[in-house]
C-alpha atoms as a PDB file:
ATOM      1  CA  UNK A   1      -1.290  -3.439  21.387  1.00  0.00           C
ATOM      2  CA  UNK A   2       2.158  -3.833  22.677  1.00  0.00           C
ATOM      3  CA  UNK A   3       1.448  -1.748  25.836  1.00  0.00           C
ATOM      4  CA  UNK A   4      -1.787  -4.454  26.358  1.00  0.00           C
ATOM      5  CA  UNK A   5       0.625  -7.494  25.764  1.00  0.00           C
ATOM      6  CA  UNK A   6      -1.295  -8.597  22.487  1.00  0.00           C
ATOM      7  CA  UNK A   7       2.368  -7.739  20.006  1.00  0.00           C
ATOM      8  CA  UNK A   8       4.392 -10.659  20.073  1.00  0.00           C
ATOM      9  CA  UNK A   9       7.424  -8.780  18.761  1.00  0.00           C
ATOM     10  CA  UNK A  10       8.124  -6.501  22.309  1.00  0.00           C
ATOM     11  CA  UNK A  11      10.008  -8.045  24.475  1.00  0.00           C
ATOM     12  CA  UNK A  12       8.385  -8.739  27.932  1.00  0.00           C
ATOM     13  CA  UNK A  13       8.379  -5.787  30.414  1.00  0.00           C
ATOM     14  CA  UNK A  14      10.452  -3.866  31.292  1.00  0.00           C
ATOM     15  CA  UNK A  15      10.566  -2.616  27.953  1.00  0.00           C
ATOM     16  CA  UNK A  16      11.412   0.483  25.809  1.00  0.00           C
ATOM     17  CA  UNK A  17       8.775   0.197  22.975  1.00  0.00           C
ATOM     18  CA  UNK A  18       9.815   1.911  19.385  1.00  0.00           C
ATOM     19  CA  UNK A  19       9.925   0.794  15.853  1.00  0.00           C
ATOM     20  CA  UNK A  20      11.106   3.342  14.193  1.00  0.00           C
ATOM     21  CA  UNK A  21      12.707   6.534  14.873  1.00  0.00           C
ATOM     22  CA  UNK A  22      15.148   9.082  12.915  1.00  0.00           C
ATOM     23  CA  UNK A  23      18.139  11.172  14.492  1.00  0.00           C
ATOM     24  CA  UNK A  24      21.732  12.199  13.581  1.00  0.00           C
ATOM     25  CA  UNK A  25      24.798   9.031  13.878  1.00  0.00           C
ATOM     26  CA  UNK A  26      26.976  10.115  17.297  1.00  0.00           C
ATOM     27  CA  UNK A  27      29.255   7.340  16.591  1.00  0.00           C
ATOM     28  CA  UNK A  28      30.474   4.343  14.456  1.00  0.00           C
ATOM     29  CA  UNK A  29      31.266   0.883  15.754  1.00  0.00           C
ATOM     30  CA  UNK A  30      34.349  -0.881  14.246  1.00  0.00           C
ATOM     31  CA  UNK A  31      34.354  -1.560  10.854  1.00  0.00           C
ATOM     32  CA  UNK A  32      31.008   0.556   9.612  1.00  0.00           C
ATOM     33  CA  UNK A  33      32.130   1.677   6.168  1.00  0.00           C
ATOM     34  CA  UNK A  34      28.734   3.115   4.963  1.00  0.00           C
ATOM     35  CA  UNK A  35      27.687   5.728   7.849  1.00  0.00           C
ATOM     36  CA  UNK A  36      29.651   8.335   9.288  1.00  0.00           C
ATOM     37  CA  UNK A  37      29.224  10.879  12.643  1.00  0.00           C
ATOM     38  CA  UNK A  38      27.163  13.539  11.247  1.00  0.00           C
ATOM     39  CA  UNK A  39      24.553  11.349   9.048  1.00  0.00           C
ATOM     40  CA  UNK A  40      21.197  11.774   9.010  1.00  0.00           C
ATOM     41  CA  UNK A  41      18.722   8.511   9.206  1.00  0.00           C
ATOM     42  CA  UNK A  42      15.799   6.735   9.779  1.00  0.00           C
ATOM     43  CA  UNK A  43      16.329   3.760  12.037  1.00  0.00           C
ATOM     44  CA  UNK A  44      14.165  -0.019  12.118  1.00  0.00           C
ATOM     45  CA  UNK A  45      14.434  -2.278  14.602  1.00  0.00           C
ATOM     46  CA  UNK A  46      12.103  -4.755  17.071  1.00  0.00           C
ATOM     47  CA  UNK A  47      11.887  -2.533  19.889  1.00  0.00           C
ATOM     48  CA  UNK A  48      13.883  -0.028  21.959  1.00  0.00           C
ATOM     49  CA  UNK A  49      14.077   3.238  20.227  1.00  0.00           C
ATOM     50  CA  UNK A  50      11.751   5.789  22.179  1.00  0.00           C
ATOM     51  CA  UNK A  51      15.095   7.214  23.749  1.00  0.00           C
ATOM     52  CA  UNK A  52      17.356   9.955  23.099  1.00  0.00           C
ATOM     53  CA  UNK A  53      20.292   7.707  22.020  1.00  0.00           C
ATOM     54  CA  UNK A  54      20.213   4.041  20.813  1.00  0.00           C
ATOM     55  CA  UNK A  55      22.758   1.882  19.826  1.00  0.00           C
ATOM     56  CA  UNK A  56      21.601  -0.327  16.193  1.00  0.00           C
ATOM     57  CA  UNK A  57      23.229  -2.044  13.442  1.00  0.00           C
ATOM     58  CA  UNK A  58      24.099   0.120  10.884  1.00  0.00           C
ATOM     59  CA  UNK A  59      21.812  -2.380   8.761  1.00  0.00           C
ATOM     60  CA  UNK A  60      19.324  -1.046  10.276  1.00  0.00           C
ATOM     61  CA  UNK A  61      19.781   2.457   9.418  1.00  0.00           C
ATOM     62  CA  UNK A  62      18.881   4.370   6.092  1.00  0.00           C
ATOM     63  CA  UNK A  63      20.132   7.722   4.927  1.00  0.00           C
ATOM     64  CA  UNK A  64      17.319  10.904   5.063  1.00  0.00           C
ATOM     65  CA  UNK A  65      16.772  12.086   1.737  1.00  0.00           C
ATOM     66  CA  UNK A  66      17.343  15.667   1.348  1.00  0.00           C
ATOM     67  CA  UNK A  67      15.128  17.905   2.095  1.00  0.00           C
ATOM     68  CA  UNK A  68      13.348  15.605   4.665  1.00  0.00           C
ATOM     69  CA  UNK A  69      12.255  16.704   8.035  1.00  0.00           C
ATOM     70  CA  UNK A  70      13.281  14.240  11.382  1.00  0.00           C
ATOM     71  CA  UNK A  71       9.432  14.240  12.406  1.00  0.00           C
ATOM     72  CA  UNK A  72       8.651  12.999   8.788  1.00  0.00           C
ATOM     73  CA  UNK A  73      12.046  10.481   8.961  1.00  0.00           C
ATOM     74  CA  UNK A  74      10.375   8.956  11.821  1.00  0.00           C
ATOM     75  CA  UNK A  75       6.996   8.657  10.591  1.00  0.00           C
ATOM     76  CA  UNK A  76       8.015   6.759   7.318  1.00  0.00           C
ATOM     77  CA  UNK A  77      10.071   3.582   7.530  1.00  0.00           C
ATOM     78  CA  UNK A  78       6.882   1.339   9.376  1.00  0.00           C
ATOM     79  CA  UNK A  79       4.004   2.490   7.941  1.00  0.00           C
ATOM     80  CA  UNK A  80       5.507   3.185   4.510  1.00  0.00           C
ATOM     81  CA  UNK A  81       7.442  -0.055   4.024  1.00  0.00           C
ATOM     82  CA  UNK A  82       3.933  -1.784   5.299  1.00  0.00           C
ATOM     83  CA  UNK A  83       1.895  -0.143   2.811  1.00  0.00           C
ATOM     84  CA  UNK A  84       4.531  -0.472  -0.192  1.00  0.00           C
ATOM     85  CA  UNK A  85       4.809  -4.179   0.255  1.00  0.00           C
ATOM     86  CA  UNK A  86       0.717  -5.178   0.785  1.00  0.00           C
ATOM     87  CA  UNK A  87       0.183  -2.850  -2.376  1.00  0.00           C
ATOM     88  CA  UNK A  88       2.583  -4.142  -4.751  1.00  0.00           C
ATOM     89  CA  UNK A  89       4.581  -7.033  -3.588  1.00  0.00           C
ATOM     90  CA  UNK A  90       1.373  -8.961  -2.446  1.00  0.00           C
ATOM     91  CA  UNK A  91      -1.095  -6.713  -4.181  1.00  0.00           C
ATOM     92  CA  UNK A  92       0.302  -6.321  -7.834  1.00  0.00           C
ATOM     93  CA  UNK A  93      -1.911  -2.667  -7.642  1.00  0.00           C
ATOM     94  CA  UNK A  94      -2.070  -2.213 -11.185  1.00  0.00           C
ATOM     95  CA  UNK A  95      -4.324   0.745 -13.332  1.00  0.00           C
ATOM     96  CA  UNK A  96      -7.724   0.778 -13.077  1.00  0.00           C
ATOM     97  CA  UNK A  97      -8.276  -1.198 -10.050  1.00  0.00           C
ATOM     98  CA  UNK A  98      -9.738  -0.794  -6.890  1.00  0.00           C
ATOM     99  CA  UNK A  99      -8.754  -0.993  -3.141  1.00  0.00           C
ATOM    100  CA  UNK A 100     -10.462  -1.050  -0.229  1.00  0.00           C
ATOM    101  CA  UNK A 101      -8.625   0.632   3.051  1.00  0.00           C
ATOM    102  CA  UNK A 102      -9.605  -0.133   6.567  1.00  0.00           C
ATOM    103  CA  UNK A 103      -8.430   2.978   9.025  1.00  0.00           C
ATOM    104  CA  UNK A 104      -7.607   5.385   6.461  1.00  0.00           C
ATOM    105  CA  UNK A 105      -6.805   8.157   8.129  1.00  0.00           C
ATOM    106  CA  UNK A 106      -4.188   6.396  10.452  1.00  0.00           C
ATOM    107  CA  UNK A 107      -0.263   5.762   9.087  1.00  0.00           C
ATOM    108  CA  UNK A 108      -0.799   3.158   7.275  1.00  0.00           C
ATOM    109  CA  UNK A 109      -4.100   4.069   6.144  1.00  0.00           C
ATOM    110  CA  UNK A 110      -2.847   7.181   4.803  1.00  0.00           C
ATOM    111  CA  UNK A 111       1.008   5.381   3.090  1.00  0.00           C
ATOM    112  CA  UNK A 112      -1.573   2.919   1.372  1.00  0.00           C
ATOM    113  CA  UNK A 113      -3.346   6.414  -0.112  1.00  0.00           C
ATOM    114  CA  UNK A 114      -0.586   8.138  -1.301  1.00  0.00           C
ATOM    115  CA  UNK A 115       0.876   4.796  -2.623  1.00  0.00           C
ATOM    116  CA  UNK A 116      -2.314   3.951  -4.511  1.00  0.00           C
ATOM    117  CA  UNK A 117      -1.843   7.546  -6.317  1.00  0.00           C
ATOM    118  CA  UNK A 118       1.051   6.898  -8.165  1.00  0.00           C
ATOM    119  CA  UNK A 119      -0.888   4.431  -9.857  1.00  0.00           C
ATOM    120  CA  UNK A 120      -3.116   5.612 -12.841  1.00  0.00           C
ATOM    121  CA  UNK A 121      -6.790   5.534 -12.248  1.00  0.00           C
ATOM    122  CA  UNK A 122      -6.776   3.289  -8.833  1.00  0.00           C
ATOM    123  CA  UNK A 123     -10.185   3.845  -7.074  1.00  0.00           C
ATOM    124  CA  UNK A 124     -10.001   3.743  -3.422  1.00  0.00           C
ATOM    125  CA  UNK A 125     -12.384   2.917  -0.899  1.00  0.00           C
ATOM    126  CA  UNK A 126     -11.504   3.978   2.907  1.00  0.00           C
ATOM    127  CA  UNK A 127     -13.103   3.576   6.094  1.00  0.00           C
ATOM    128  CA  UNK A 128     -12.915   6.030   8.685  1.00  0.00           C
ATOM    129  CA  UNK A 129     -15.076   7.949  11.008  1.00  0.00           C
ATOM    130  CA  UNK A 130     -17.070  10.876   9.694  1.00  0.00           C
ATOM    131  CA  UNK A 131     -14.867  13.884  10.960  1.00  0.00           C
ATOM    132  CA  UNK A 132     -12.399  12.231   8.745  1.00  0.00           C
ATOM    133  CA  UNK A 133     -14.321  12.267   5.954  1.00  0.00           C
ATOM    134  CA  UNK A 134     -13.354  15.388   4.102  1.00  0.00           C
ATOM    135  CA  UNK A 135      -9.255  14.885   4.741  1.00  0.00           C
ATOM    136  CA  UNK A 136      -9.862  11.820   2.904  1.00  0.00           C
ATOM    137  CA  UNK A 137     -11.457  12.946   0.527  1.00  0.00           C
ATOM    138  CA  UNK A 138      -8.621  15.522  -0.211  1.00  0.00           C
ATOM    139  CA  UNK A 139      -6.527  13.000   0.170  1.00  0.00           C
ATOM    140  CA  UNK A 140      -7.614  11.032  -2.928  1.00  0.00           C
ATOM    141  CA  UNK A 141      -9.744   8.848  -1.622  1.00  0.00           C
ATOM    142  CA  UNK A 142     -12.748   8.674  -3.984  1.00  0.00           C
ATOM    143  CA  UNK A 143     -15.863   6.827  -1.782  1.00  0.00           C
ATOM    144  CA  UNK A 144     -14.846   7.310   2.372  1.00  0.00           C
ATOM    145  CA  UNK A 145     -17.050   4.756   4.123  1.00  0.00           C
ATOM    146  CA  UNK A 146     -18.571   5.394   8.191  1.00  0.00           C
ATOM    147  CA  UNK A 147     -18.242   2.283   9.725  1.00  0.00           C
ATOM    148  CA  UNK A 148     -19.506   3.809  12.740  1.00  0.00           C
ATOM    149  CA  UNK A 149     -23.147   4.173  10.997  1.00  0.00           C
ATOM    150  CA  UNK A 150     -22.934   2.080   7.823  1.00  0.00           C
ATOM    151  CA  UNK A 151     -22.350  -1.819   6.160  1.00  0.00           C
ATOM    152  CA  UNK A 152     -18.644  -0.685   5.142  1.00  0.00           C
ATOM    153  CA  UNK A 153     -19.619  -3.962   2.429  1.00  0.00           C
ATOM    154  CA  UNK A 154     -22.394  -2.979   1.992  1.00  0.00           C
ATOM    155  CA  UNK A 155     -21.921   0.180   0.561  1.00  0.00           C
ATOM    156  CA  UNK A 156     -18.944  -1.176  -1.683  1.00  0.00           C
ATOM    157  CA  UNK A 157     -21.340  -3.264  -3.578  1.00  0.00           C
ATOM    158  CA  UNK A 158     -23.216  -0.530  -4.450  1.00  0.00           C
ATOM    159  CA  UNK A 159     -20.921   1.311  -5.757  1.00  0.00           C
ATOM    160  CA  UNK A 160     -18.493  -1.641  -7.245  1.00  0.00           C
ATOM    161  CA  UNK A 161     -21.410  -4.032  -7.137  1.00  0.00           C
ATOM    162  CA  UNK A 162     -18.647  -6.849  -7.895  1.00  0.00           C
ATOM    163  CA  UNK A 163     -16.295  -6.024  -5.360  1.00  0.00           C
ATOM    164  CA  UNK A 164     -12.939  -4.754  -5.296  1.00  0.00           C
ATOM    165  CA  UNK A 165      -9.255  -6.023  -6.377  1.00  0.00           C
ATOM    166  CA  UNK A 166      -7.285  -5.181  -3.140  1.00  0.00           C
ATOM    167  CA  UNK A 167      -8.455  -5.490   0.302  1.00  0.00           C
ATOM    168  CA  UNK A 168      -5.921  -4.547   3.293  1.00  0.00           C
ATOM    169  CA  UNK A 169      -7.051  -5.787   6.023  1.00  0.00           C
ATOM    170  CA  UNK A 170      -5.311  -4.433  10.101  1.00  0.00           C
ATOM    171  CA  UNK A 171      -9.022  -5.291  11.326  1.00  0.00           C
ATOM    172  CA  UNK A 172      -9.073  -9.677  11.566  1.00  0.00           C
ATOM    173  CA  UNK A 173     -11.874 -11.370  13.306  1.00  0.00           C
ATOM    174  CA  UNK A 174     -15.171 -11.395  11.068  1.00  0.00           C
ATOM    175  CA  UNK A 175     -13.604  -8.318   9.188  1.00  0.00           C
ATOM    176  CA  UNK A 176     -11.349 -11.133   7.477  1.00  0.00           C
ATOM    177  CA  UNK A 177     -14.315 -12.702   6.331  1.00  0.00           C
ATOM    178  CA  UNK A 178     -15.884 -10.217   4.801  1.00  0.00           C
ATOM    179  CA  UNK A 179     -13.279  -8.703   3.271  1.00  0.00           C
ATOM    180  CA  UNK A 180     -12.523 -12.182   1.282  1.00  0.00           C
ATOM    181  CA  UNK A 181     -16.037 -12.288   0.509  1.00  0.00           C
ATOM    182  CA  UNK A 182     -15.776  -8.399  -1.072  1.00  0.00           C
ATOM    183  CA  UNK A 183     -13.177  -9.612  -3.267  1.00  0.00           C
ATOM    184  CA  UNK A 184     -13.547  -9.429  -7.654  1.00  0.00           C
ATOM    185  CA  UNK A 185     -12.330 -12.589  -9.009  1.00  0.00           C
ATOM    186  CA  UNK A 186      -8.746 -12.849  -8.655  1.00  0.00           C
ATOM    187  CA  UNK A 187      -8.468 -10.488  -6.136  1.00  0.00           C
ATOM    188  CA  UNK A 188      -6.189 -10.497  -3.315  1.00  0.00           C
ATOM    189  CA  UNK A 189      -6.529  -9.893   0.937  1.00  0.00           C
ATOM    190  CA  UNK A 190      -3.785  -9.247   2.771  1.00  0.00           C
ATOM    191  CA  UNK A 191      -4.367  -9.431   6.324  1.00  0.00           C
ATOM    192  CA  UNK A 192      -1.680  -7.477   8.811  1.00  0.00           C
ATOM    193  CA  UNK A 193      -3.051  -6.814  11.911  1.00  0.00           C
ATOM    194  CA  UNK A 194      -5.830  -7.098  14.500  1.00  0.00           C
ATOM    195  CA  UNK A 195      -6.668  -4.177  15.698  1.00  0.00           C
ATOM    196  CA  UNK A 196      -9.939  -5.593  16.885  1.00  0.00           C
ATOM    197  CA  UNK A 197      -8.562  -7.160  19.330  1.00  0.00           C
ATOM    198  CA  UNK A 198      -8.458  -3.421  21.089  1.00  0.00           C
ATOM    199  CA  UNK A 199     -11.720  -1.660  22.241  1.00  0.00           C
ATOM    200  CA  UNK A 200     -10.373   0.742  25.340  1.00  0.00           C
ATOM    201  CA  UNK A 201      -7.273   1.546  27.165  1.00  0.00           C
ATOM    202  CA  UNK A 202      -7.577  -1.551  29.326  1.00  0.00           C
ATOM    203  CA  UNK A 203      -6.742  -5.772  27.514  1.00  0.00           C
ATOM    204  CA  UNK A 204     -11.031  -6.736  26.410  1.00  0.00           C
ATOM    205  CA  UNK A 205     -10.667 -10.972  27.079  1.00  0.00           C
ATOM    206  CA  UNK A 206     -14.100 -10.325  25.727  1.00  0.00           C
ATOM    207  CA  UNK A 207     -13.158  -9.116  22.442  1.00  0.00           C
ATOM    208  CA  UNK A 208     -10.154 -11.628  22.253  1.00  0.00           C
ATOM    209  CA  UNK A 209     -12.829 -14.359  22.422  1.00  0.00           C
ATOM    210  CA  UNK A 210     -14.184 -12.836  20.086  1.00  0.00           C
ATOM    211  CA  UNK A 211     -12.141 -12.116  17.574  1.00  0.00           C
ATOM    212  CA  UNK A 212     -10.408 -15.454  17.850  1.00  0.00           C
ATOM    213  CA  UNK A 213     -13.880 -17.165  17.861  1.00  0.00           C
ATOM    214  CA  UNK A 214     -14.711 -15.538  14.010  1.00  0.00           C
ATOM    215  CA  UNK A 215     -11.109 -15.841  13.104  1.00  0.00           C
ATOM    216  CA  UNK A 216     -10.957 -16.483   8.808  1.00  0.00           C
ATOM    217  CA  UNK A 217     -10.150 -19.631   8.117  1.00  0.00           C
ATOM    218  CA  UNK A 218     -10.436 -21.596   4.588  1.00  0.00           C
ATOM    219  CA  UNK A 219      -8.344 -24.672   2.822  1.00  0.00           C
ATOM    220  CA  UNK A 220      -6.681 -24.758  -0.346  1.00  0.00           C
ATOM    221  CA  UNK A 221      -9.258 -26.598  -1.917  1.00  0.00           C
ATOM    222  CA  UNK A 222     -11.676 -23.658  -0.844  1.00  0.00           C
ATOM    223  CA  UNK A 223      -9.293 -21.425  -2.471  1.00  0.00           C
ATOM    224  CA  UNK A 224      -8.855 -23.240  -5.734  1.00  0.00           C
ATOM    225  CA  UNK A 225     -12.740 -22.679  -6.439  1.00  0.00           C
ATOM    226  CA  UNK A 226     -12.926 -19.131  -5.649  1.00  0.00           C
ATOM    227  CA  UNK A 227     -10.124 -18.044  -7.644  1.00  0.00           C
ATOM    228  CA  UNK A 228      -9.014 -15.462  -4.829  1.00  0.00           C
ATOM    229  CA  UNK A 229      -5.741 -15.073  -3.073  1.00  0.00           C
ATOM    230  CA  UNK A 230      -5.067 -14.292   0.773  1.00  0.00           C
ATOM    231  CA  UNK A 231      -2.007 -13.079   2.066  1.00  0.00           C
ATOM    232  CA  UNK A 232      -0.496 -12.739   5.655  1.00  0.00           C
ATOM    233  CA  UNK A 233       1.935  -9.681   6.567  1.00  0.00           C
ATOM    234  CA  UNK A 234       3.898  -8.744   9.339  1.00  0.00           C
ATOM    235  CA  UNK A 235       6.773  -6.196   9.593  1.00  0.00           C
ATOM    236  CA  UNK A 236       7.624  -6.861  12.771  1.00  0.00           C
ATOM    237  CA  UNK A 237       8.901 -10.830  11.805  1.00  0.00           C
ATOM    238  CA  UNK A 238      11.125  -9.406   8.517  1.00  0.00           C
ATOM    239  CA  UNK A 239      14.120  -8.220  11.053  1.00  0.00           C
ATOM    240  CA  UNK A 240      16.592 -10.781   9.115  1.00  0.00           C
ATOM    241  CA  UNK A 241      15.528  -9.402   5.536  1.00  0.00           C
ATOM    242  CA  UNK A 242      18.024  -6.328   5.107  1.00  0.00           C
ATOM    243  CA  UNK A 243      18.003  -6.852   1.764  1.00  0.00           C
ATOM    244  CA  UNK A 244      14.255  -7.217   0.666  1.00  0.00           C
ATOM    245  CA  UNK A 245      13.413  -4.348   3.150  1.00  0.00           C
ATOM    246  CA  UNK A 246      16.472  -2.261   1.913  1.00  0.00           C
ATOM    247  CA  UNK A 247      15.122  -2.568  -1.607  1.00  0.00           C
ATOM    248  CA  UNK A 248      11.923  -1.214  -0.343  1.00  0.00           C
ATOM    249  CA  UNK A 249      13.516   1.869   1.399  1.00  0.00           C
ATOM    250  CA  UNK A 250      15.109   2.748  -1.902  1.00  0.00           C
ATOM    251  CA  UNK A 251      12.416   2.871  -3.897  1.00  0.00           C
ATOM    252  CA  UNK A 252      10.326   4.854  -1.011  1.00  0.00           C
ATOM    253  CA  UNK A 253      12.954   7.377  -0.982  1.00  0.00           C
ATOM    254  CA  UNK A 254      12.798   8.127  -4.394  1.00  0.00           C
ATOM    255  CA  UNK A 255       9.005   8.264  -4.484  1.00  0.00           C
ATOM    256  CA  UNK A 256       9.418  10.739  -1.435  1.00  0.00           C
ATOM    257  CA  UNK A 257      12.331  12.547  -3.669  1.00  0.00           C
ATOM    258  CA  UNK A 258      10.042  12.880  -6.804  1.00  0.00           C
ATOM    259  CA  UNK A 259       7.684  14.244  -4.402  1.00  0.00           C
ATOM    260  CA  UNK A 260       4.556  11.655  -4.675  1.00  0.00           C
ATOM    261  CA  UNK A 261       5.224  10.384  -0.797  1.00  0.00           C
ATOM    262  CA  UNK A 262       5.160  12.709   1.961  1.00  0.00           C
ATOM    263  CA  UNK A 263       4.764  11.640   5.679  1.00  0.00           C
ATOM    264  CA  UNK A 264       1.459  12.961   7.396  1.00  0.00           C
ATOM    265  CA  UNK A 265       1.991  14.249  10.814  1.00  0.00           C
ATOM    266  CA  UNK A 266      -1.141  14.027  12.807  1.00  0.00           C
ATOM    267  CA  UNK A 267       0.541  15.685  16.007  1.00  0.00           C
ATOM    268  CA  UNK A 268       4.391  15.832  17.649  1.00  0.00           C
ATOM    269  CA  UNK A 269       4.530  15.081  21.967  1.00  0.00           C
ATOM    270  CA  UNK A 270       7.567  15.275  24.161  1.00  0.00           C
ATOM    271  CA  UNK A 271       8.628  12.275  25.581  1.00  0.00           C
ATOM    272  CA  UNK A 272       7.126  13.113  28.773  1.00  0.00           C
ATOM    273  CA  UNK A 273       3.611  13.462  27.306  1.00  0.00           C
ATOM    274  CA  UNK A 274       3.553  10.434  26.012  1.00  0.00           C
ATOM    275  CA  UNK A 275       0.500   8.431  27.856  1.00  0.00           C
ATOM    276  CA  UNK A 276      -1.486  11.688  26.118  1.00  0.00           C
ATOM    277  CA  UNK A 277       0.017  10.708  22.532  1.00  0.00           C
ATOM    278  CA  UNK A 278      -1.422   7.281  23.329  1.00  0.00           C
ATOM    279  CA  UNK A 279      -4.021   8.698  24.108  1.00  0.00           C
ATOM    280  CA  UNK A 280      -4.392  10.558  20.976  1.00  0.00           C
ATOM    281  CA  UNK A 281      -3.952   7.261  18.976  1.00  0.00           C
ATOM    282  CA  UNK A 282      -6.387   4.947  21.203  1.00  0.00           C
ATOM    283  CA  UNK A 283      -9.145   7.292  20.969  1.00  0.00           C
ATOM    284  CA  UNK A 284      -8.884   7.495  16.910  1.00  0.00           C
ATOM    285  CA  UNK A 285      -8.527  11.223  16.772  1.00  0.00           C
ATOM    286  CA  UNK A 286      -5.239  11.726  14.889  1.00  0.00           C
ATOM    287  CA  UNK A 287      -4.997  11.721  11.134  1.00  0.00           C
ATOM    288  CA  UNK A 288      -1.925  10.462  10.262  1.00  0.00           C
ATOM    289  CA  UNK A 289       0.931   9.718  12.489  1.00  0.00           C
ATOM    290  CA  UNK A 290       1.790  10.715  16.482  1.00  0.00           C
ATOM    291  CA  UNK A 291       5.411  11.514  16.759  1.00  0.00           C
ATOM    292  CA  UNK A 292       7.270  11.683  19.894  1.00  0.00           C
ATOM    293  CA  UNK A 293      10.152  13.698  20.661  1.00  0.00           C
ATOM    294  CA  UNK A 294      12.964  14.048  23.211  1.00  0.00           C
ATOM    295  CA  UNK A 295      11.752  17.631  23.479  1.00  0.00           C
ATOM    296  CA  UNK A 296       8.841  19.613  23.825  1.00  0.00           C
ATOM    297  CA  UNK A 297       8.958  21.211  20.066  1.00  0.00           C
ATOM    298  CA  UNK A 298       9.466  24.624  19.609  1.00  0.00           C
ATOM    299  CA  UNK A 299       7.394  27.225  18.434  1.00  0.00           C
ATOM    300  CA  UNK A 300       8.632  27.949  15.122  1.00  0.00           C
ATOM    301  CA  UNK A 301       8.471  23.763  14.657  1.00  0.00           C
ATOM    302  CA  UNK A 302       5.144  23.628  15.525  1.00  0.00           C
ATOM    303  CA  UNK A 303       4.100  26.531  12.613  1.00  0.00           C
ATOM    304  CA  UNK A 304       6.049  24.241   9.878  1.00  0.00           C
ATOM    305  CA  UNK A 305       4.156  21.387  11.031  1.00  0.00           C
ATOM    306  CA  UNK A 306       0.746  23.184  10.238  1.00  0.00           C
END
C-alpha cells in the first residue's frame, strides 16, 4: 500500500519503508540505561528500517526472548501487537466464542490464529484461497472459507446460523458492511485496514472509487438498536504510546516464551531481491510472513527455516 501511496504513515518519497525489524545494538546514545552493545531486539518505528543499520529510540526497542531466531524477531512486533490488541483489548475474546478472520494465512491472519488458541474452545472462521486451505486447517482453524468461489457470509450462517462474536476486518469497502451485519448480538468489528483498495501491482482509481463509494458508515443511534460494537485500529498512529504498546510486547513475549506464539515465516529475500518478495506478498502466495535480509541466507539457515 505504501509503495502505491495509499499508507498515510510513510513519509513521501524518497523513502526507506520498514516497520519492524530485529538486529544486534552497535551503540548507545547518551544516557540509555536499559540497552547495552551486544543486545538483541526487535525494533518499531514509522518507517525507515529496511537497512543494515538504523539509528531509533531505545523506546522503541524490545529485548529478544531467548531462544528466538532474528527472522522470527522481525516477523513479530507488527503483526503480533495488531492481532493481540483487536483480539483482546477491543475484542474481549473470551471461551466459547467465535471469530471470523479475513486473510488468514497472511501475518496477521496467522498472529490472530495462534492468539485465538490460547483461548479455550474459540471457533475460528478464516478466509483464504483454497491452496491454503489445509495449513489452516493445521493451524487451528476449524471452518477455512474460499472467497475466491464462495459467500464467505454466507457460509458462516450456515454453520453459526447467528453469526459470530469477533469479526477482524483488513478488507473495508462493502466487506465492512457485511461483516457488521455477520455479527451475534453484542458482538464486536474491528476494522484495520483496506486492503481492497489493492487489486495489482499498479494504484486501481477504480477500486478506490469503489471502495470509498461502499465505505461502512452508521450513527450512534443506529448502534444503540443493534446492540453491536465497531472499532477502528491502526498501529501505525500508536507511535507516542510506549507504554500501552510496551505492555503488549511483554505479554507477547511471554506467550512466545511459554511456547503458544511462534512467528510463521512464509519465505526470507536478500535485500536485493526485494521487488520479488513484493512480489511474493502482492500475488497472495506466502503463508505467513516475507522477511528481508541484508544477506542472501545461507544454506544451513534456509534448512532451519523448513
Amino acid at each position: 500500500m505504501a509503495r502505491q501511496g495509499l499508507y498515510d504513515r510513510l513519509p513521501p518519497p524518497p523513502v526507506c519503508p520498514g516497520m519492524e525489524c530485529a538486529g544486534t545494538v552497535r551503540a548507545v546514545g547518551d544516557g540509555v540505561s536499559d540497552r547495552q552493545v551486544g543486545d538483541k531486539v526487535m525494533v518499531l518505528a514509522r518507517s525507515g528500517l529496511w537497512q543494515e543499520v538504523v539509528n531509533v529510540p531505545a523506546s522503541q526497542t524490545f529485548l529478544m526472548p531467548e531462544g528466538m531466531s532474528f527472522e522470527e524477531a522481525a516477523a513479530l512486533l507488527v503483526n503480533y501487537i495488531t492481532a493481540y490488541m483487536i483480539l483482546f483489548d477491543f475484542g474481549n475474546l473470551r471461551p466459547n466464542q467465535s471469530v471470523l478472520i479475513h486473510m488468514a494465512a497472511g501475518g496477521v491472519g496467522t498472529a490472530a490464529i495462534q492468539l485465538c488458541k490460547t483461548v479455550e474452545n474459540v471457533t475460528i472462521f478464516g478466509t483464504a484461497s483454497a491452496s491454503k486451505h489445509e495449513a489452516l486447517k493445521e493451524s487451528g482453524v476449524a471452518h477455512p472459507i474460499d472467497y475466491r468461489t464462495m459467500d464467505y457470509a454466507e457460509e458462516v450462517r450456515k454453520i453459526s446460523p447467528k453469526g459470530v462474536d469477533i469479526v477482524l476486518d483488513p478488507l473495508g469497502g462493502s466487506d465492512t458492511s457485511k461483516a457488521f451485519n455477520l455479527l451475534k448480538p453484542m458482538g464486536k468489528l474491528i476494522t484495520y485496514g483496506v486492503a481492497n483498495l489493492l487489486t495489482g501491482q499498479k494504484k486501481n482509481l477504480m477500486a478506490m472509487a469503489k471502495t470509498w463509494w461502499n465505505q461502512f458508515s452508521i450513527n450512534a443511534l443506529q448502534l444503540l438498536h443493534h446492540n453491536k460494537a465497531v472499532c477502528g485500529y491502526h498501529l501505525g498512529y500508536m507511535d507516542e504510546e510506549f507504554e500501552l504498546v510496551g505492555g503488549v510486547v511483554a505479554k507477547l513475549i511471554s506467550l512466545y516464551s511459554q511456547g503458544k506464539i511462534k512467528p510463521k515465516i512464509d519465505s526470507v529475500w536478500p535485500f536485493d531481491q526485494v521487488a520479488d518478495a513484493m512480489r511474493q506478498m502482492q500475488e497472495k502466495k506466502n503463508v505467513g510472513k516475507v522477511i528481508l535480509v541484508p544477506e542472501a541466507p545461507k544454506e544451513e539457515s534456509k534448512k532451519e527455516e523448513n
